[in-house]
Protein backbone atom coordinates (compact mmCIF):
# COMPACT_ATOMS: atom_id res chain seq x y z
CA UNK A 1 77.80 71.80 117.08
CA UNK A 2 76.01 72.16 113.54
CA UNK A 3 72.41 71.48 113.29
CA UNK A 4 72.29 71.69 109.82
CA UNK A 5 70.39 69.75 107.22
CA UNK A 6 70.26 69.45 103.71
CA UNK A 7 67.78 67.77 101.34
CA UNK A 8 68.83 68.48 97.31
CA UNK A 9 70.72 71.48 97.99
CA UNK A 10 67.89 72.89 99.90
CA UNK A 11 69.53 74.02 103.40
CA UNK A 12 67.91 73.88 106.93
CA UNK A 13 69.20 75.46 109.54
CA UNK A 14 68.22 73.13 111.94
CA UNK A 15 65.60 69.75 111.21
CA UNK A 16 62.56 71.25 112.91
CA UNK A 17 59.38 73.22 110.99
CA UNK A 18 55.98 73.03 110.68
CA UNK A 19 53.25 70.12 109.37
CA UNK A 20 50.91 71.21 106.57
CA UNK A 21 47.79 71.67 107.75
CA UNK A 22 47.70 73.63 111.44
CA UNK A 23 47.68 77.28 111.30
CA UNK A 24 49.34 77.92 107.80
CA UNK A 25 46.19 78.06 105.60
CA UNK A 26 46.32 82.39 105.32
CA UNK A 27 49.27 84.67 104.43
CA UNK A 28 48.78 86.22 108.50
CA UNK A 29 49.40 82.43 109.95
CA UNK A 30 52.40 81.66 107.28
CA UNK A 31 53.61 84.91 108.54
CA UNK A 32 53.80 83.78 112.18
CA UNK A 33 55.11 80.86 111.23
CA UNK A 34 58.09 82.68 109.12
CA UNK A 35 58.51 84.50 112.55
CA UNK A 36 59.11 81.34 114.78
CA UNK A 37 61.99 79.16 114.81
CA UNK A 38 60.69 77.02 112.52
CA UNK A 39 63.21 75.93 110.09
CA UNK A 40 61.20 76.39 107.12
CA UNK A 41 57.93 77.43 106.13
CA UNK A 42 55.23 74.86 104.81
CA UNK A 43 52.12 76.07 103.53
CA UNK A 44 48.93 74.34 103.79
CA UNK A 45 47.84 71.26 101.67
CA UNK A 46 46.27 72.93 98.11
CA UNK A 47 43.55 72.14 95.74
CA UNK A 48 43.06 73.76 92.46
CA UNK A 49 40.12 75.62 93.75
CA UNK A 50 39.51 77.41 97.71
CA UNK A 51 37.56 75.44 99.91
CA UNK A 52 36.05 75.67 103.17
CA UNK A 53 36.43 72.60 104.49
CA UNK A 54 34.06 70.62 106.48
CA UNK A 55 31.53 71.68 109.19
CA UNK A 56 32.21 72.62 112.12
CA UNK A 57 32.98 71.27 115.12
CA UNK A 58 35.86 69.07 113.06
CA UNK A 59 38.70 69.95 115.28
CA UNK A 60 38.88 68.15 118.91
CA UNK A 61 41.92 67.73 121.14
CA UNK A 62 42.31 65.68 124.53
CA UNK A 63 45.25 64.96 126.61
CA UNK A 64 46.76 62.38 124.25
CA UNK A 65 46.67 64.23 121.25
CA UNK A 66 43.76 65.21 118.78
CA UNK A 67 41.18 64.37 116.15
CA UNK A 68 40.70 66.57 113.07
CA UNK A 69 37.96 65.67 110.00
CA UNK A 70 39.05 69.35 108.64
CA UNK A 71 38.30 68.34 104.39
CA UNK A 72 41.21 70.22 103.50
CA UNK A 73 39.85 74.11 103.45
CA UNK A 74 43.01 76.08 101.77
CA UNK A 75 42.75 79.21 99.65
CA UNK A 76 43.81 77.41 96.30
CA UNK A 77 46.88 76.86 94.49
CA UNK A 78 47.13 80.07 92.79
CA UNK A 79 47.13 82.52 96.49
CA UNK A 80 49.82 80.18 97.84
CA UNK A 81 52.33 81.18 94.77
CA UNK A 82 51.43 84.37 95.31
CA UNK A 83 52.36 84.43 99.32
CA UNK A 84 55.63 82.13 98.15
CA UNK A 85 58.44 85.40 97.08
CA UNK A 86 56.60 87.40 99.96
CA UNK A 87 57.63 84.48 102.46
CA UNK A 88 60.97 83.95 100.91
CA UNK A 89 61.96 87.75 100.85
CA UNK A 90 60.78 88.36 104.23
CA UNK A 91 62.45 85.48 106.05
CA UNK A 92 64.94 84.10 103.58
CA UNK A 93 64.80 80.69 104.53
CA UNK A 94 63.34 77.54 102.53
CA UNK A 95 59.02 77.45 101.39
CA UNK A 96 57.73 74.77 100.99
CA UNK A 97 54.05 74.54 98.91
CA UNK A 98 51.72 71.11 99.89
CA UNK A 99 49.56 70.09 97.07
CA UNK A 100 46.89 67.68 97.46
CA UNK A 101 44.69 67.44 94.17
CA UNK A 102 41.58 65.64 94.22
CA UNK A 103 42.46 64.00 90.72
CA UNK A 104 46.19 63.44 88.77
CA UNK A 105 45.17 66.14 86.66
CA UNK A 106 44.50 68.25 89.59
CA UNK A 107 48.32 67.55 90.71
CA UNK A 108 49.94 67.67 87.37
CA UNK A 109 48.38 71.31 87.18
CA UNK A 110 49.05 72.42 90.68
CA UNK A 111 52.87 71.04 90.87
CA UNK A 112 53.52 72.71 86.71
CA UNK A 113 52.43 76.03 88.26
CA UNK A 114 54.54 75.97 91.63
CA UNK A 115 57.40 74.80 89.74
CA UNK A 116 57.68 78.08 87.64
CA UNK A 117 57.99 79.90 91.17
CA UNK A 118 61.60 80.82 91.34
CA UNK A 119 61.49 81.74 94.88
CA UNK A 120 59.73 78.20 96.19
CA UNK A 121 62.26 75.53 97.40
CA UNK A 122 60.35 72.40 97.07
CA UNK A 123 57.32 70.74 96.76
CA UNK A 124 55.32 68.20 99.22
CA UNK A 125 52.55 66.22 96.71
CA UNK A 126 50.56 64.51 100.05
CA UNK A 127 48.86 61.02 99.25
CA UNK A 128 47.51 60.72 102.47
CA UNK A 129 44.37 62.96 103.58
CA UNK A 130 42.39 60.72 105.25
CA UNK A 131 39.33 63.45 105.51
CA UNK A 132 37.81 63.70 102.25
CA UNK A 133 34.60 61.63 102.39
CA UNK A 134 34.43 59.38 99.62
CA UNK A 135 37.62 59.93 98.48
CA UNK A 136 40.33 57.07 99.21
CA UNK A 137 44.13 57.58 100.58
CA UNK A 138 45.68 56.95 97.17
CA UNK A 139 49.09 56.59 99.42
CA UNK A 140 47.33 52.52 100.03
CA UNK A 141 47.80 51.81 96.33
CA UNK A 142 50.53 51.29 95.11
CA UNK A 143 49.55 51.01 91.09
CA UNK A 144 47.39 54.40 91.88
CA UNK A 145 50.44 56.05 93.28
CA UNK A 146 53.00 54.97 90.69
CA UNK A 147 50.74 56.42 87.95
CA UNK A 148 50.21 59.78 89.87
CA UNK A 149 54.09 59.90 90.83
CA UNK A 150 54.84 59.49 87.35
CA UNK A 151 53.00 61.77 86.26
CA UNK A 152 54.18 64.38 88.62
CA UNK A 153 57.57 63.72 88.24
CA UNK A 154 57.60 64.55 84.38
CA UNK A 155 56.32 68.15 85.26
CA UNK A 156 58.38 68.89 88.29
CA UNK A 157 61.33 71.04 88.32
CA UNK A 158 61.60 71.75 92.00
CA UNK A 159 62.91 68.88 94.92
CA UNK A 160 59.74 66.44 95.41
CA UNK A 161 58.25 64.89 98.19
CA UNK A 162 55.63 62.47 99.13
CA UNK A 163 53.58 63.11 102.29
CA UNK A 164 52.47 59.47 103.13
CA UNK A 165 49.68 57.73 104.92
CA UNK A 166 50.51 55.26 107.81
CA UNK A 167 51.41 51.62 107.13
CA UNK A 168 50.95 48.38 109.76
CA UNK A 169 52.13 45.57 107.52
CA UNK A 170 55.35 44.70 106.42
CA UNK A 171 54.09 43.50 102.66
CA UNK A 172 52.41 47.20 102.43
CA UNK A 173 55.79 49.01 103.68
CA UNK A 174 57.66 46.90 100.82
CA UNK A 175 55.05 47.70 98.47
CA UNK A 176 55.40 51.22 98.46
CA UNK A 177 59.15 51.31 98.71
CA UNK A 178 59.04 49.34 95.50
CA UNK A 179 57.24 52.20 93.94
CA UNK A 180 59.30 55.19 96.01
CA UNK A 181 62.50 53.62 95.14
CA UNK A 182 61.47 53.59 91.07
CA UNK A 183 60.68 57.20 90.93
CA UNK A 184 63.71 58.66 93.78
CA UNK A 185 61.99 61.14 95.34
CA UNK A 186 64.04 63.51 97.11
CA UNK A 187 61.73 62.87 100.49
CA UNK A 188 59.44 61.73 101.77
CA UNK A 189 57.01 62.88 105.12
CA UNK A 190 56.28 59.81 107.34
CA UNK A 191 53.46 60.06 108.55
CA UNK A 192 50.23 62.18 107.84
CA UNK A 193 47.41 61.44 110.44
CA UNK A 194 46.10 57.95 111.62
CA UNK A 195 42.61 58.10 109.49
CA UNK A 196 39.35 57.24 110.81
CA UNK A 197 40.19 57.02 114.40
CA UNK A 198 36.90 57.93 117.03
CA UNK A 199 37.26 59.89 120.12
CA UNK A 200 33.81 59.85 122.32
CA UNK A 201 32.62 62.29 124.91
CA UNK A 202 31.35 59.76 127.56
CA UNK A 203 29.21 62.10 129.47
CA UNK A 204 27.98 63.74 126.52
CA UNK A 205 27.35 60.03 124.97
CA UNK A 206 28.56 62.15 121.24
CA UNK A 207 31.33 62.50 118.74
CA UNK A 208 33.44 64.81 119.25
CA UNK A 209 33.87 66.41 115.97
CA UNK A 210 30.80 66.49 113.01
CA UNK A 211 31.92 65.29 109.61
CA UNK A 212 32.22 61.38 108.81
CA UNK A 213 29.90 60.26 111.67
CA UNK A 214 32.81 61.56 114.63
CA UNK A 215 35.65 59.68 112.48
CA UNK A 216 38.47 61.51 111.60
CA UNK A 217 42.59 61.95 111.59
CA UNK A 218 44.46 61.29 114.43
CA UNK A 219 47.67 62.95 115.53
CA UNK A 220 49.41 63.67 118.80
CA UNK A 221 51.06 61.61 121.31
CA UNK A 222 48.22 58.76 119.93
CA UNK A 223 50.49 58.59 116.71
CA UNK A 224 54.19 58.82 117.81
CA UNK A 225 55.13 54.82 117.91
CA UNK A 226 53.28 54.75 114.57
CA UNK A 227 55.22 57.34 113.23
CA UNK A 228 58.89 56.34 114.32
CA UNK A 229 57.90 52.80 112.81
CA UNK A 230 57.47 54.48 109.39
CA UNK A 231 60.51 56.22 109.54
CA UNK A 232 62.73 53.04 110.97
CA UNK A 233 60.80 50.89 107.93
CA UNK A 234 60.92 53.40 105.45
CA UNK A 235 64.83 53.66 106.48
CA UNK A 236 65.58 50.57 106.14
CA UNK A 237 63.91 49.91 102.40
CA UNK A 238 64.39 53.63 100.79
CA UNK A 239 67.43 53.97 98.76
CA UNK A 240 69.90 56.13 100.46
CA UNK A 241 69.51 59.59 98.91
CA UNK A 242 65.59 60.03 99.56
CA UNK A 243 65.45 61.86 102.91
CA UNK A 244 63.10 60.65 105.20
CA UNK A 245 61.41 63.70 107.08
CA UNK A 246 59.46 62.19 110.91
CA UNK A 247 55.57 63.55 111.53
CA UNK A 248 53.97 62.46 114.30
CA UNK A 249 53.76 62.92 117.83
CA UNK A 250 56.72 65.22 118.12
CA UNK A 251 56.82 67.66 121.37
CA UNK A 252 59.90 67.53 122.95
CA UNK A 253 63.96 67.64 121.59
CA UNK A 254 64.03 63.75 122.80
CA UNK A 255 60.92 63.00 120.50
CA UNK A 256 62.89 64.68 117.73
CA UNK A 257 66.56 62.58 118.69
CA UNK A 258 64.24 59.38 118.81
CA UNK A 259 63.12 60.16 115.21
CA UNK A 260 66.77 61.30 114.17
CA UNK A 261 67.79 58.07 115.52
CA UNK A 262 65.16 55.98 113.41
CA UNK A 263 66.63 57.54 110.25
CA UNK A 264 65.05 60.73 109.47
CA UNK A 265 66.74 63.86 108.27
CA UNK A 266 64.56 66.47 109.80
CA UNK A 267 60.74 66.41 111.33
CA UNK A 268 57.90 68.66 111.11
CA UNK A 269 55.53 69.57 114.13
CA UNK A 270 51.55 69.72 113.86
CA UNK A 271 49.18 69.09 116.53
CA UNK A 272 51.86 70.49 119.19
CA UNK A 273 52.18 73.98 117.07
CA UNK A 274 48.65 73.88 117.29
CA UNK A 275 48.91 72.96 121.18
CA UNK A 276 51.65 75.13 122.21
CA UNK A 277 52.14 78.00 119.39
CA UNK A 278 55.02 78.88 117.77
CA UNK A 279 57.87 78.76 120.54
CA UNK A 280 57.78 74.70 120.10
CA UNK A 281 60.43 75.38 117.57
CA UNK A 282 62.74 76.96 119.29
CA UNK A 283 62.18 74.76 122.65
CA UNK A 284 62.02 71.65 120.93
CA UNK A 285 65.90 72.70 119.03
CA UNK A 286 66.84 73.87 122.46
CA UNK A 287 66.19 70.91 124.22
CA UNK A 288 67.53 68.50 120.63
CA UNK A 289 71.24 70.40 121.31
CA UNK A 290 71.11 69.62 124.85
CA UNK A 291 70.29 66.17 124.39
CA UNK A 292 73.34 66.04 121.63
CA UNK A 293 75.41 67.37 124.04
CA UNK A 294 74.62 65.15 126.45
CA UNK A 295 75.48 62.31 124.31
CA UNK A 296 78.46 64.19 122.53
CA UNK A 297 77.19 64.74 119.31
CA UNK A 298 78.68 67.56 117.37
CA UNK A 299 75.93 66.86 114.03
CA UNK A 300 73.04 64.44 113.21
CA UNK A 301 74.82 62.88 110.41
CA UNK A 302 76.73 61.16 113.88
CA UNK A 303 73.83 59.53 115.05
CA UNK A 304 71.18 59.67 112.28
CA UNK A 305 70.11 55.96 111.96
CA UNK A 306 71.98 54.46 114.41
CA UNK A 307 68.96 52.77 116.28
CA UNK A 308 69.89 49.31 118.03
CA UNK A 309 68.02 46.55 118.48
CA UNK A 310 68.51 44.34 120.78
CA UNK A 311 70.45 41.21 119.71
């Protein structure tokens, strides 16, 4: 059995490594995260200059799955090519920077510098933080991502990606295929958080986290259907050779064959690393080659996309 993937000559071991965001905003937590299972090593979502985010409380999780309003506090662009060779010499397997720019320029900076990294294997520009207040997903339009894709593109030498917000309609799925499918990334991340969701503590009669009025991204079990929509939709329209990577909801091997299933090529785990630490990587691989085995699967290329519907 090979659980092997491979996204523009970058090579996974396996399809199973970390979200940007939890626990992989210092060198220590990347570290930890080089340490696990993971697959690969993702660094957190970067902005030309450090930040410390938003106020605390602005992390909350229940049962379901969580709430986070965390405004993006990273350590800038600049410490995260400077942890890149470290990572890559210590654990030899692929690093992965997230850039999220508060302007084009911001981007087109970020992406020029981590593309002169020799030892980074590709890039994740994210058009989806739903937690900067006052600042709108650009991922929702289309002309506003086109321009910022293109403008990207022309300084990237590194494997792109696009880290995407979650679509509900059909005419906003075909939308931003349109505009995926003219520049051919080499990925894309379905999905990033469901923004401005609420999550109330009844005998407290409060929000449960501080920034935005309580509102803030929601991940978890919450966002699972969600997410294997995005990936089924985004399979369906994407031209073949953009990989689709699944976020969302992901605890279990079964989530990640349901996801395989739907199309993607590999998925990343955030709110259960969070949850659980890093031995969901290894479990959640584990219990993915048992579930293959069961089915008699030797590889995913076997059953990647195969979903039926029923007739």
């Amino acid at each position: 059995m090979t659980l092997s993937v491979e996204i523009n000559k970058v090579k996974f071991p396996h399809p199973v490594f970390n979200a940007a965001g939890p626990k992989d905003v210092t060198l220590d937590e990347l570290m930890v995260i080089g340490r696990s299972q993971s697959s690969a090593i993702l660094m957190k979502s970067c902005t030309l200059e450090p930040r410390d985010g938003n106020p605390e409380p602005r992390y909350y999780e229940d049962e379901f799955g969580s709430i986070n309003s965390m405004g993006l506090p990273n350590k800038g662009y600049q410490e995260y090519g400077k942890y890149t060779p470290i990572l890559k010499a210590t654990f030899k397997k692929p690093v992965i920077a997230s850039v999220s720019g508060m302007k084009i320029e911001d981007n087109v900076k970020i992406i020029k510098f981590f593309s002169t990294i020799q030892e980074l294997d590709m890039i994740e520009l994210n058009l989806s933080c739903p937690n900067l207040p006052g600042k709108p997903q650009i991922g929702y339009d289309a002309d506003a991502s086109d321009k910022l894709i293109r403008s990207v593109k022309d300084v990237c030498s590194k494997p792109l990606g696009l880290k995407l917000p979650p679509y509900f309609d059909f005419v906003h799925f075909e939308q931003m295929a349109k505009v995926i499918n003219k520049h051919t990334p080499d990925f894309v991340t379905c999905i990033n958080s469901l923004g401005n969701g609420l999550i109330i503590d009844a005998m407290k009669e409060e929000t449960v986290i501080k920034p935005k009025g309580g509102f803030g991204g929601i991940g978890g079990d919450y966002c699972k259907p969600t997410a294997l929509a995005n990936v089924r939709k985004f399979y369906e329209l994407l031209n073949k050779d953009i990989a689709i990577i699944g976020c969302g909801g992901i605890k279990s091997g079964i989530d990640v064959f349901e996801f395989i299933l739907a199309g993607a090529s590999a998925v990343q785990i955030g709110t259960h690393y969070l949850k659980e630490g890093p031995s969901v990587f290894e479990r959640c691989v584990k219990e993915l080659e048992h579930m293959m085995k069961k089915k008699k699967y030797s590889s995913l290329d076997e059953f990647r996309g195969t979903l039926k519907v029923i007739e």
